[in-house]
Protein backbone atom coordinates (compact mmCIF):
# COMPACT_ATOMS: atom_id res chain seq x y z
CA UNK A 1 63.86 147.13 -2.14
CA UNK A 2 63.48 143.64 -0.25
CA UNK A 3 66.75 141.59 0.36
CA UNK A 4 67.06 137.75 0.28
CA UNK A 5 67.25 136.36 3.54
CA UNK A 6 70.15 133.97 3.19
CA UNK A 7 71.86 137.08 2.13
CA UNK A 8 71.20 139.37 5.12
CA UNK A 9 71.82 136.10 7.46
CA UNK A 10 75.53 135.83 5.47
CA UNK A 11 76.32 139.22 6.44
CA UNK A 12 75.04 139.33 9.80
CA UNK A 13 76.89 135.86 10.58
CA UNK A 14 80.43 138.08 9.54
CA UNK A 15 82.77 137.37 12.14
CA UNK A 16 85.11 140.33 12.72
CA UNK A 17 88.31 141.52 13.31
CA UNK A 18 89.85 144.80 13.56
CA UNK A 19 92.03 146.20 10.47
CA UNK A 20 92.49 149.71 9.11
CA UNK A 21 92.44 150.39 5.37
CA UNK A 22 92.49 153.69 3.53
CA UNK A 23 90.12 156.71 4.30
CA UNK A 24 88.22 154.18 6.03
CA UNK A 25 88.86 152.20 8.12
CA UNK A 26 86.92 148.19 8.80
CA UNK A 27 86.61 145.25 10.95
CA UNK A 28 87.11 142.42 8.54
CA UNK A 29 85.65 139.26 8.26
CA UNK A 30 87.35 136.31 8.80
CA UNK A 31 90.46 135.57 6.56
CA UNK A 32 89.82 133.96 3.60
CA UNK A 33 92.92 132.30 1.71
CA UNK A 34 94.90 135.40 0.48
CA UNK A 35 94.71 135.39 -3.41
CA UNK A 36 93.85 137.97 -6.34
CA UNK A 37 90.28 137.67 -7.24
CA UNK A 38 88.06 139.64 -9.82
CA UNK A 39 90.36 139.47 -12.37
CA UNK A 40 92.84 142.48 -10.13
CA UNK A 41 90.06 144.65 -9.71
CA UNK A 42 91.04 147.25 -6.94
CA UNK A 43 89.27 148.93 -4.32
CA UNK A 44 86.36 148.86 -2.04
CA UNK A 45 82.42 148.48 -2.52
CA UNK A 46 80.76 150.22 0.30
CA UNK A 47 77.01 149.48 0.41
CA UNK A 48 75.51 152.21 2.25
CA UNK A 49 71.95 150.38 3.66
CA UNK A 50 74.37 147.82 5.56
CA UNK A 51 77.23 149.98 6.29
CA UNK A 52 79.55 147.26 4.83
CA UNK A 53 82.34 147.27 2.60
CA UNK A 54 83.31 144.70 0.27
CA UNK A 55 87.32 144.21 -0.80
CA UNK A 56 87.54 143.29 -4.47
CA UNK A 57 90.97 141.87 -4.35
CA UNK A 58 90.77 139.21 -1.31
CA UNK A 59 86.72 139.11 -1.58
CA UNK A 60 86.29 139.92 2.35
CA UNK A 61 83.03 141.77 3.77
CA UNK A 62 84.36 144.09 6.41
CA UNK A 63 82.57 146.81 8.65
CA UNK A 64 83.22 150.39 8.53
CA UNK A 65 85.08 151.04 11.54
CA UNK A 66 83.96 154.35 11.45
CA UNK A 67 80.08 154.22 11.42
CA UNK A 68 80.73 151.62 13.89
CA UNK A 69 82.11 153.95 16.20
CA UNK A 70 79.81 156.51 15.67
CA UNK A 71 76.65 154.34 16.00
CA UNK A 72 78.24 153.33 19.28
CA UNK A 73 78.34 157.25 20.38
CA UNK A 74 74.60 157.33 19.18
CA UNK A 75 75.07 159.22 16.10
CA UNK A 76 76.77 162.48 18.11
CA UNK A 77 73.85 163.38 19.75
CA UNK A 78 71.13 162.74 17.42
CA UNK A 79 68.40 160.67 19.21
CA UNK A 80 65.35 158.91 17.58
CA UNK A 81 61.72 159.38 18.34
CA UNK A 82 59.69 156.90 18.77
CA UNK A 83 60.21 153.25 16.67
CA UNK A 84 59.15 154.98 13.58
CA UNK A 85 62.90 156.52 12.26
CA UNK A 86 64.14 155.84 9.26
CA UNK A 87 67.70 156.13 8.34
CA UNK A 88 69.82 157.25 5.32
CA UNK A 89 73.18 156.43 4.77
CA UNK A 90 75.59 158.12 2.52
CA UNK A 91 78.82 158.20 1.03
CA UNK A 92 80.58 160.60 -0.82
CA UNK A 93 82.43 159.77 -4.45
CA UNK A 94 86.15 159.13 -2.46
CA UNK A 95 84.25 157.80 0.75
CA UNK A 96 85.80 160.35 2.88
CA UNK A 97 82.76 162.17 3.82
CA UNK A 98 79.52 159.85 5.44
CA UNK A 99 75.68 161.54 5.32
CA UNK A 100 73.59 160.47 8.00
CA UNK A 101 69.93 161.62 7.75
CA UNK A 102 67.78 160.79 10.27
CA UNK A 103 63.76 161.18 10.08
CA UNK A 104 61.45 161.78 12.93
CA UNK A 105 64.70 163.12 15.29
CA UNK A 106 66.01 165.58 17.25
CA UNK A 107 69.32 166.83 18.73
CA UNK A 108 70.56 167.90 21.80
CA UNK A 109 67.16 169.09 23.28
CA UNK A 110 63.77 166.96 22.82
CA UNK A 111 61.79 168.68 19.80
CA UNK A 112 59.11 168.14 17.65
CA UNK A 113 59.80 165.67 15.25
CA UNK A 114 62.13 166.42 12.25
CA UNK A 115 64.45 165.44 10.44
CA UNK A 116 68.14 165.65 11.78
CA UNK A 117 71.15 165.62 9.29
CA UNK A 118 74.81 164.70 10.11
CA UNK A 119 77.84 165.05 8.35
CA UNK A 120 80.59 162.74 9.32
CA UNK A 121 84.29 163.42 7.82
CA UNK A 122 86.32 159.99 8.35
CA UNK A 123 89.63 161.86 7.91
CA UNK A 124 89.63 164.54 11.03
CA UNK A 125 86.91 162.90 13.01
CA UNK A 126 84.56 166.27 12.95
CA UNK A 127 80.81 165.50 12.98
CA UNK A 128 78.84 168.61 11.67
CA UNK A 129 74.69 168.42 12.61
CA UNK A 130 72.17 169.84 12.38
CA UNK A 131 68.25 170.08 11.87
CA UNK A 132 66.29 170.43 8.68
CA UNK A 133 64.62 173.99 9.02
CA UNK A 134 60.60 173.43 9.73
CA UNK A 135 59.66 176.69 8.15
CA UNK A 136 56.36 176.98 10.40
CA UNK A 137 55.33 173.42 9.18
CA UNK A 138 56.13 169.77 9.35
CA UNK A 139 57.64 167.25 7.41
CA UNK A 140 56.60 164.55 5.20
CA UNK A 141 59.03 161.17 4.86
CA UNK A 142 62.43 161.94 3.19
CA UNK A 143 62.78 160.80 -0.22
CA UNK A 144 66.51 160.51 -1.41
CA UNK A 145 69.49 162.68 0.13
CA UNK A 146 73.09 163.09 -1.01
CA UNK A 147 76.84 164.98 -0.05
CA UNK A 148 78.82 166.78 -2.46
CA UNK A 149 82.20 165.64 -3.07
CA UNK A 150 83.91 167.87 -0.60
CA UNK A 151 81.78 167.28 2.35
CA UNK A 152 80.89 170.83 2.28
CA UNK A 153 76.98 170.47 1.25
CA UNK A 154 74.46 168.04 1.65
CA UNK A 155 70.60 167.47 -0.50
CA UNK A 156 67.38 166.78 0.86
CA UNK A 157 64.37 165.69 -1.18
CA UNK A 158 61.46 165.34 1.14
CA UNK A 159 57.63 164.42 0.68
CA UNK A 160 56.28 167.79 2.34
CA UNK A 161 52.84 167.37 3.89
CA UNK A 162 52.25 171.10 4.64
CA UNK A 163 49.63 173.41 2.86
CA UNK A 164 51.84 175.50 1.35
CA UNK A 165 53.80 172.84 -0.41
CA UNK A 166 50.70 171.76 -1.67
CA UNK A 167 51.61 168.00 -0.79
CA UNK A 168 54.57 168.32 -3.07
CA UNK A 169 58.19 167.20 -3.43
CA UNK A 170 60.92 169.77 -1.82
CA UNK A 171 64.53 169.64 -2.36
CA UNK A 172 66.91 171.65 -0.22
CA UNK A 173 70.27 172.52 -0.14
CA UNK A 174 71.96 172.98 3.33
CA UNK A 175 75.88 173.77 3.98
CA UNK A 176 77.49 171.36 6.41
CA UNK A 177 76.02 174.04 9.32
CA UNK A 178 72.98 173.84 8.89
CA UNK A 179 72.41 176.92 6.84
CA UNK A 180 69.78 176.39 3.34
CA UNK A 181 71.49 177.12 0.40
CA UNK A 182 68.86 176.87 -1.75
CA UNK A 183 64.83 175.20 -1.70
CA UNK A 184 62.64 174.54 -4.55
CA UNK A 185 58.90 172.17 -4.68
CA UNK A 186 58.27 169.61 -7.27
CA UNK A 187 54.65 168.63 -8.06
CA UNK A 188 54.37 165.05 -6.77
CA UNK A 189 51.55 164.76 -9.79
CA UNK A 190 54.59 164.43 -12.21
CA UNK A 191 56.14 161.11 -10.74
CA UNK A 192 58.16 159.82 -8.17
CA UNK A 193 61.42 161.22 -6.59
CA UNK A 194 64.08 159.07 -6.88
CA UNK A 195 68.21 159.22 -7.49
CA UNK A 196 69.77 162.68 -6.04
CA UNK A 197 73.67 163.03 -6.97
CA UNK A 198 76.21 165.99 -6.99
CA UNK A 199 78.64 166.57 -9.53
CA UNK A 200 81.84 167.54 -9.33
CA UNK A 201 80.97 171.16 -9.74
CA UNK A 202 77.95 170.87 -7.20
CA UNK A 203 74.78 170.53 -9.52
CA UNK A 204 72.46 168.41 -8.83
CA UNK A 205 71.50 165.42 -10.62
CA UNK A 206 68.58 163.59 -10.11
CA UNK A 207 65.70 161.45 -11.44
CA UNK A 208 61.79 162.63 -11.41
CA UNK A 209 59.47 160.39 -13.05
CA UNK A 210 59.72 160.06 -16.93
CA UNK A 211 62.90 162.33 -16.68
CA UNK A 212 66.43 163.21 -15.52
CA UNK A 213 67.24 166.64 -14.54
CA UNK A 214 70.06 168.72 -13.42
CA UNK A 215 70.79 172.11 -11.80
CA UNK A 216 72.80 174.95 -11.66
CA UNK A 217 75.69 174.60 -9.21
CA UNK A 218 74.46 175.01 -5.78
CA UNK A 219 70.78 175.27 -6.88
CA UNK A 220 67.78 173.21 -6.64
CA UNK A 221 65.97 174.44 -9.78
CA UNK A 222 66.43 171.54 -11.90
CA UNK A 223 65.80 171.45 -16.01
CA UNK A 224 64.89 168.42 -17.69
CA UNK A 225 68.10 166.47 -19.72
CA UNK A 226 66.67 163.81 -20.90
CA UNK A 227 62.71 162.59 -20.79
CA UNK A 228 61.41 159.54 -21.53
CA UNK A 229 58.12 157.80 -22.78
CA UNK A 230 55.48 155.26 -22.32
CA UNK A 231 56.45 152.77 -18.85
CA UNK A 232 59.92 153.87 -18.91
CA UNK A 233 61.16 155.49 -15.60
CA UNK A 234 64.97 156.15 -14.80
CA UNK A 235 66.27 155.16 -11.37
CA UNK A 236 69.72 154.27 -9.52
CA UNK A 237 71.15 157.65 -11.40
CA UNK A 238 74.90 157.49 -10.47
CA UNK A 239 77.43 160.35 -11.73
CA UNK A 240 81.01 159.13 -13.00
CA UNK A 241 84.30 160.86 -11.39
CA UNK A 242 84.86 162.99 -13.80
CA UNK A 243 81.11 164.39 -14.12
CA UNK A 244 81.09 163.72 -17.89
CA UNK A 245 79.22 160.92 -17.95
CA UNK A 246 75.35 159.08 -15.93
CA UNK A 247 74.45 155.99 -15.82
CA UNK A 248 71.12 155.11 -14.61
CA UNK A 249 69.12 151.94 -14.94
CA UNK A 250 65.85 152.28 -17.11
CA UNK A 251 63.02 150.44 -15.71
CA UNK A 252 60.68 149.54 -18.10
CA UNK A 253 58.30 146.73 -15.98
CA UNK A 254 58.52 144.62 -12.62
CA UNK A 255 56.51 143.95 -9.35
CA UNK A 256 56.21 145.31 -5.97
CA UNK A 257 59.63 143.09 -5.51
CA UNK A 258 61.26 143.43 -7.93
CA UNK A 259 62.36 145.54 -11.48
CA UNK A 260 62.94 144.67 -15.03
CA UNK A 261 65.20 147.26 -15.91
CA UNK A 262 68.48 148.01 -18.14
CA UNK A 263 70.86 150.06 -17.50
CA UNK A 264 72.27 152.68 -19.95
CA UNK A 265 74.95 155.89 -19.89
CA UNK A 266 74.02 159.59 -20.75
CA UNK A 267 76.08 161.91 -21.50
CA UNK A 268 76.53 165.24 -18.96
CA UNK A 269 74.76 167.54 -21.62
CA UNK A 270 72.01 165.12 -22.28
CA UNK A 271 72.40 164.64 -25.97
CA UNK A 272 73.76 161.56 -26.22
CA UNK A 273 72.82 157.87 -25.06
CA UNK A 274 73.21 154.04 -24.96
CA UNK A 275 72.84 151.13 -23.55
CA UNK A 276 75.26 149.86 -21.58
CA UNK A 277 74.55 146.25 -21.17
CA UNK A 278 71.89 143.60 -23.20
CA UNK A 279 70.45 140.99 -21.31
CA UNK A 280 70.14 137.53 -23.66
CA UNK A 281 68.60 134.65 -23.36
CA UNK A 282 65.24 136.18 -21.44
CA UNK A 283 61.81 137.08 -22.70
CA UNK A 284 59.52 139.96 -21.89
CA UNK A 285 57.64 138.19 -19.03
CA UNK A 286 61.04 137.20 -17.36
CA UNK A 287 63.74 139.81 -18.28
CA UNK A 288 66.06 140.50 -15.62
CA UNK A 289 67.01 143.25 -13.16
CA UNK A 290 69.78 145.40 -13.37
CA UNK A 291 69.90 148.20 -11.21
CA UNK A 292 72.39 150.04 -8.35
CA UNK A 293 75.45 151.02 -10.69
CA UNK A 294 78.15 152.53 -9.36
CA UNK A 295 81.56 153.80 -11.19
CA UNK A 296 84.83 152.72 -10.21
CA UNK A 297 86.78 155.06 -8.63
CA UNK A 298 88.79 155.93 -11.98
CA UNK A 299 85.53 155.63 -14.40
CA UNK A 300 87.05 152.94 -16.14
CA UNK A 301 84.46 150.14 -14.70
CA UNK A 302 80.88 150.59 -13.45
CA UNK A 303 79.50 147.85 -11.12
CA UNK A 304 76.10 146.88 -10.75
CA UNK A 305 73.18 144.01 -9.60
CA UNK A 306 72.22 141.97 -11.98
CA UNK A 307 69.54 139.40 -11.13
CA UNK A 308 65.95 138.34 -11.81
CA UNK A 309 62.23 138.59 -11.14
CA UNK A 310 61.58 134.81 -9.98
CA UNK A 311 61.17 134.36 -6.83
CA UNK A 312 64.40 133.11 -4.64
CA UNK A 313 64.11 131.00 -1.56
CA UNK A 314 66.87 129.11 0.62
CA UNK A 315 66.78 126.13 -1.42
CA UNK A 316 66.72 127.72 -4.71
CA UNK A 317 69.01 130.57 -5.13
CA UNK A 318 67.22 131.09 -8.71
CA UNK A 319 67.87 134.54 -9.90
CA UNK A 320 69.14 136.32 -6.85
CA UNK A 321 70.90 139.42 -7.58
CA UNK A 322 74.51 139.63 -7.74
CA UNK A 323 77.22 141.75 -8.67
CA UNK A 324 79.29 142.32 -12.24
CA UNK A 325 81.76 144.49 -13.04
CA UNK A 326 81.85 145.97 -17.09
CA UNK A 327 84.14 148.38 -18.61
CA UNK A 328 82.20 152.08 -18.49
CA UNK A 329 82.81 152.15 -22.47
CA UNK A 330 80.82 149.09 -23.03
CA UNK A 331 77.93 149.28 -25.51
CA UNK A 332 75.42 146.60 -25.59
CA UNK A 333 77.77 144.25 -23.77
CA UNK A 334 75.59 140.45 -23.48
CA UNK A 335 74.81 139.52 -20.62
CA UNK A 336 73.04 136.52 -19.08
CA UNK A 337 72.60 133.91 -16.26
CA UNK A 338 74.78 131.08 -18.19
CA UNK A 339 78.13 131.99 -18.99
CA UNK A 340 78.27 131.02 -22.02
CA UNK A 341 75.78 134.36 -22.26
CA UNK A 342 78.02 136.68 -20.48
CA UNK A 343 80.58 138.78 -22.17
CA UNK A 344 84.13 137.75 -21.33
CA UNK A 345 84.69 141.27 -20.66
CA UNK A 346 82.55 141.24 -17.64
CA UNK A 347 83.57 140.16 -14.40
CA UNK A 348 81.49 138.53 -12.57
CA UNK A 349 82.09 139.30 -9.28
CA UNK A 350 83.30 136.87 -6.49
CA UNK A 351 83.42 137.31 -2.42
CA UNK A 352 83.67 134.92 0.54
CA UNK A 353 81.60 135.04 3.49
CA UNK A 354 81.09 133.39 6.61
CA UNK A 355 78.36 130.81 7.77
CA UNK A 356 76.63 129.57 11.34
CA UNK A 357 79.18 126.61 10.66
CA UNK A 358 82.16 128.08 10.38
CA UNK A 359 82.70 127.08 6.58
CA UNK A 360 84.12 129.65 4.27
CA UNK A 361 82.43 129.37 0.99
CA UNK A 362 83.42 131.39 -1.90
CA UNK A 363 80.60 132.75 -3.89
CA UNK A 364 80.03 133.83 -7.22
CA UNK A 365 78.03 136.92 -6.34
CA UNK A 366 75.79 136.23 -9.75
CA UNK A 367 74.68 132.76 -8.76
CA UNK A 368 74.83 132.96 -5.06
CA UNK A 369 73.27 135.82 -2.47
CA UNK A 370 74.35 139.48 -2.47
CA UNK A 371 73.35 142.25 -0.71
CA UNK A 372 72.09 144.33 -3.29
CA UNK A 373 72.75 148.03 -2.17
CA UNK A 374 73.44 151.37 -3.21
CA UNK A 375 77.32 151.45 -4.05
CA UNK A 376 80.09 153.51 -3.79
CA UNK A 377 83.29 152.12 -5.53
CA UNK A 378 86.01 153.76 -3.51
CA UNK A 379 90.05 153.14 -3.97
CA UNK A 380 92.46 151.18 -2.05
């Protein structure tokens, strides 16, 4: 996905300051006058891709402290090859546990490349890595990756270029020592890879093309739980605390961009399904994006980017994406740009951040930049 450029120029203008907070800890941004905003809406919003966190109540960006720290000891002793890495960043459902998966890598000793995976628990320190078993072949780019909720496993879906693969998608399971749980190839003829979750029992979630599947615990032999038809595609498949519950965002059109999608909720046995939000006030050619959900950390609120397919510039801020907030029992909730089209039981979303001249704005995340991300809504 491509970011505005205001909006990755707001965050990287953060000035910071060092202050601990819960599991994990941050450098915060400059102090913003202390009041309640979005509507007492606790917790955190880390966004994995710029290993930030957002404060709901006092609407501060801060750093992670943590992946600060370790970027500074260069990831353990992970080391890159080449210009050509690509990094993935994630959290697990309390943000205890960080995955760090690192493509075209290697540890300790130079290697042919592969792809290097690190688990990073914020509460002890320990850093557990390791390298993705070649199996007599190479690698192909890695497509999504995810930790379990205990730190214990991590997920790989890669694009495998070997000959026995067959070109295909492969998902493995590894324990946090390197050892593979569990493998399994997906023919790439059938879609694209995308979302890869754990639930709170350890199957796997995850979206492949038209459908969403799901595992066994601990198994990477996934059965379709829900398909669907025509230019429909699931994406951004997040799993709620209690594992009862998906929502995903159902993309239905877009461009290379940008995504006209919705976003609905699915229940864990796949048999029952709505949508979570309706967008008014837009027509087919310019209906809106909503994407990256992410559950609060007691299931009672799911977050997510809501924005537009127009095209945003500095001058025009247009349909950027920002974020809401709407209660995870919502069905068909309106939604819009104006307000007078947004349910009063969403919250729209509001943060401060820090500009070249020093002025503190405060910014309705809907109208003005955001980082659009994946999320993970941890607690205070």
């Amino acid at each position: 996905m491509n970011y505005p450029l205001p909006a990755i120029l707001a965050i990287a203008a953060v000035m910071v300051l060092f202050q601990p907070f819960d599991g994990i800890a941050s450098r915060s941004s400059a102090t913003p006058p202390e009041r309640s905003l979005n509507r007492g809406l606790s917790g955190r919003l880390l966004l994995s891709n710029y290993e930030q966190a957002l404060a709901l109540s006092t609407g501060r960006y801060e750093s992670i402290q943590q992946i600060h720290d370790w970027r500074r000891k260069n990831v353990g002793t992970i080391n890159h090859v080449g210009d050509k890495s690509h990094n993935w960043t994630r959290f697990s459902s309390n943000g205890r546990f960080i995955l760090k998966v690192v493509e075209n890598c290697w540890i300790k000793q130079p290697f042919a490349a592969i792809h290097c995976v690190a688990i990073f628990d914020t509460a002890t320190g320990a850093i557990d890595e390791f390298i993705i078993n070649p199996e007599g072949h190479g690698f192909g780019s890695v497509e999504s990756v995810a930790i379990s909720r205990d730190g214990e496993h991590a997920a790989v879906f890669t694009n495998d270029d070997s000959a026995s693969s067959a070109g295909n998608y492969y998902l493995r399971i590894y324990d946090k020592s390197g050892n593979k749980i569990d493998g399994n190839s997906y023919d790439k003829g059938f879609g694209e890879i995308g979302s890869l979750e754990f639930s709170p029992d350890n199957r796997i979630v995850f979206t492949y093309g038209k459908a969403i599947l799901k595992t066994p615990p601990l198994s990477s032999f996934g059965k379709p739980l829900k398909m669907f038809s025509g230019n429909e595609r699931p994406i951004h498949l997040r799993v709620s605390p209690d594992g009862k519950r998906f929502v995903f965002a159902l993309k239905t059109g877009g461009t290379s961009v940008s995504i006209q999608s919705t976003l609905w909720v699915l229940s864990s046995d796949g048999k029952r399904s709505h949508k979570l939000v309706e967008a008014r006030g837009y027509t087919a050619e310019n209906a809106p994006q909503m994407n990256n959900p992410a559950w609060s950390h007691d299931g009672r609120w799911i977050a997510f980017a809501f924005g537009g397919v127009s095209s945003y510039d500095s001058t025009n801020h247009g349909f950027a994406a920002g974020l809401l907030a709407v209660p995870s029992g919502s069905v068909n909730e309106p939604v819009g740009y104006s307000e007078s089209e947004v349910s009063p039981r969403i919250v729209r979303l509001q943060s401060y951040y820090k500009l070249k001249n020093g002025k503190i704005l405060k910014s309705s995340t809907l109208k003005d930049s955001f980082p659009t991300d994946r999320v993970t809504w941890v607690a205070q």
